[in-house]
Protein backbone atom coordinates (compact mmCIF):
# COMPACT_ATOMS: atom_id res chain seq x y z
CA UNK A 1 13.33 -37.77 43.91
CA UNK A 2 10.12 -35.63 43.11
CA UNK A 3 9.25 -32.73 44.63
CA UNK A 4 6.33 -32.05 46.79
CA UNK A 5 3.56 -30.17 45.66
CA UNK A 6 3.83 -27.75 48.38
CA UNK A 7 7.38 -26.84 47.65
CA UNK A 8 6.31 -26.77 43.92
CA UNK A 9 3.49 -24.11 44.25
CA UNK A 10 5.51 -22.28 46.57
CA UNK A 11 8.72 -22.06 44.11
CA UNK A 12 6.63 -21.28 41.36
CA UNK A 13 4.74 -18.39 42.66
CA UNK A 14 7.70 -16.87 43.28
CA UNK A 15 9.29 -16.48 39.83
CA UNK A 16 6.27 -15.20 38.12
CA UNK A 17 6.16 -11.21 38.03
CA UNK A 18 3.05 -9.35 38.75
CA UNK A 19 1.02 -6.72 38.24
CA UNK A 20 2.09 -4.08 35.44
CA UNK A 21 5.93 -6.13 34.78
CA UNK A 22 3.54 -9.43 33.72
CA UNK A 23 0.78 -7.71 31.74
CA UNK A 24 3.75 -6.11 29.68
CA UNK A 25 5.56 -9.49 29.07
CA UNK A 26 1.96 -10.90 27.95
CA UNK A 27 1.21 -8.47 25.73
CA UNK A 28 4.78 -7.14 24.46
CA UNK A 29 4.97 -9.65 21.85
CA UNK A 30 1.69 -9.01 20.68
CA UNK A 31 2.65 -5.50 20.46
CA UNK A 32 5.99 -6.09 18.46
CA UNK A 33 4.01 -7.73 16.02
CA UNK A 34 1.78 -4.88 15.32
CA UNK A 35 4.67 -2.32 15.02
CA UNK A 36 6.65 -4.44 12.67
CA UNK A 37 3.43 -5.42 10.71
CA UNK A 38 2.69 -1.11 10.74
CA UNK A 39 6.39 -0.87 9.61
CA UNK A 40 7.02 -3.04 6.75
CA UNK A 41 3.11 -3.40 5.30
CA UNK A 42 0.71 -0.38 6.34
CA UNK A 43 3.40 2.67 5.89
CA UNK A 44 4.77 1.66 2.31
CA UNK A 45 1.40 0.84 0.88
CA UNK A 46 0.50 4.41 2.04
CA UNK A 47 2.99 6.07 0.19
CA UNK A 48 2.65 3.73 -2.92
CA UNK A 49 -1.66 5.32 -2.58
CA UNK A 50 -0.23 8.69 -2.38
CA UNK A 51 1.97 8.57 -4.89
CA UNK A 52 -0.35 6.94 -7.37
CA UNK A 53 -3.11 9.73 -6.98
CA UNK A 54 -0.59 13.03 -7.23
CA UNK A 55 0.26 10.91 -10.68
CA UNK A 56 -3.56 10.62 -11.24
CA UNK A 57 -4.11 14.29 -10.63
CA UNK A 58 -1.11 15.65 -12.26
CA UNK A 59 -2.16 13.40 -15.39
CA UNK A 60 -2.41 16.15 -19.00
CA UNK A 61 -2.60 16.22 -22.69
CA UNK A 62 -0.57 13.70 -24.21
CA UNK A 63 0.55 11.63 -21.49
CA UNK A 64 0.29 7.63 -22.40
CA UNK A 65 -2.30 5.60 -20.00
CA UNK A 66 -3.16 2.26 -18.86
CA UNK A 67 -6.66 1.96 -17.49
CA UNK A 68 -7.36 -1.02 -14.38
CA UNK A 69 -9.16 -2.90 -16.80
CA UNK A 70 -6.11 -2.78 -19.50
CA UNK A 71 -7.05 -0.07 -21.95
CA UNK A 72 -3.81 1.86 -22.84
CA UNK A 73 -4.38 4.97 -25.07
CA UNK A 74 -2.85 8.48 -25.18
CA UNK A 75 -4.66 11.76 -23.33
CA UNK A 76 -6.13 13.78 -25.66
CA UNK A 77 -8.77 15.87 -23.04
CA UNK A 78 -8.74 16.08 -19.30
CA UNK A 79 -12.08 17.02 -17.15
CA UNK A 80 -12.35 16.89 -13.46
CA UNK A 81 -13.25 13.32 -12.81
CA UNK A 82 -13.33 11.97 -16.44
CA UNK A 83 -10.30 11.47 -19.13
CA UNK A 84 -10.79 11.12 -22.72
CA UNK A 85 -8.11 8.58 -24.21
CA UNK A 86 -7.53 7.62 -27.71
CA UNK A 87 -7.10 4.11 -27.78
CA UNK A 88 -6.92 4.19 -31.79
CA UNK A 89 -6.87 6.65 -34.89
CA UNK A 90 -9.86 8.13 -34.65
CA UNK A 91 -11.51 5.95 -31.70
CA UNK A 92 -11.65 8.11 -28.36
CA UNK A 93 -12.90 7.43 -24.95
CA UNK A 94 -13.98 8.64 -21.98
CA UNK A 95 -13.24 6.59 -18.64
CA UNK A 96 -13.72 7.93 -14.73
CA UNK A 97 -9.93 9.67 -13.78
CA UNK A 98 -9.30 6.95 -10.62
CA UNK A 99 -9.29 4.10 -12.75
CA UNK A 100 -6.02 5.12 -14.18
CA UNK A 101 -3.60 2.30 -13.40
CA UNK A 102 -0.59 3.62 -15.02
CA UNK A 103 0.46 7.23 -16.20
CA UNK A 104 3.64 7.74 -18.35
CA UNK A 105 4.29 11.26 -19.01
CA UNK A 106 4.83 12.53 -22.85
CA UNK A 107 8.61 13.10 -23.75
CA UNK A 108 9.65 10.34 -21.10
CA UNK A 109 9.57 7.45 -23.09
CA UNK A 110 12.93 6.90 -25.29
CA UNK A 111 12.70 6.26 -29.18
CA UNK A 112 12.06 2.65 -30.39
CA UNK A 113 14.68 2.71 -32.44
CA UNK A 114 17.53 3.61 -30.79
């Protein structure tokens, strides 16, 4: 009814690959994992970075901002690292370029009455 052990060991040894075959179905998994994971996270949340600082560079006069800590104000003077946004009449600052969260060009918006 049960095997013995010798016949066990023996049978067993025998179905296992080695060398380079069993290192690859180890570690293949593994490996899917990090292609997929590369694939679906790491690649679009380049583009997404790229994307949002060619909009931070390309940012001008009169475009409408958002800041990362929810300021929202129109350009009204652009520097090399700094922005000056007008937040109200009359009330202007100045905040650091890379914290701009959100940049909607001028013209693009469409009337609010329409």
């Amino acid at each position: 009814m049960f095997a013995t052990p010798a016949f066990a060991q023996t049978a067993g040894a025998a179905a296992q690959p080695d060398g380079f075959l069993a290192m690859l179905l180890q570690f293949g998994p593994l490996l899917l994992v990090f292609v997929v994971f590369y694939m679906l996270i790491l690649r679009p949340q380049q583009a997404r970075a790229k994307a949002q600082a060619a909009t931070i560079a390309a940012v001008k006069k009169g475009d409408s901002v958002v800041t990362a800590g929810g300021i929202a104000g129109k350009v009204t003077k652009v520097e090399e690292r700094f922005v000056e946004v007008e937040i109200a009449p009359t009330v202007k600052v100045r905040v650091v370029k890379m914290t701009l969260a959100e940049v909607t060009p001028s013209g693009s918006g469409k009337p609010a009455n329409d």
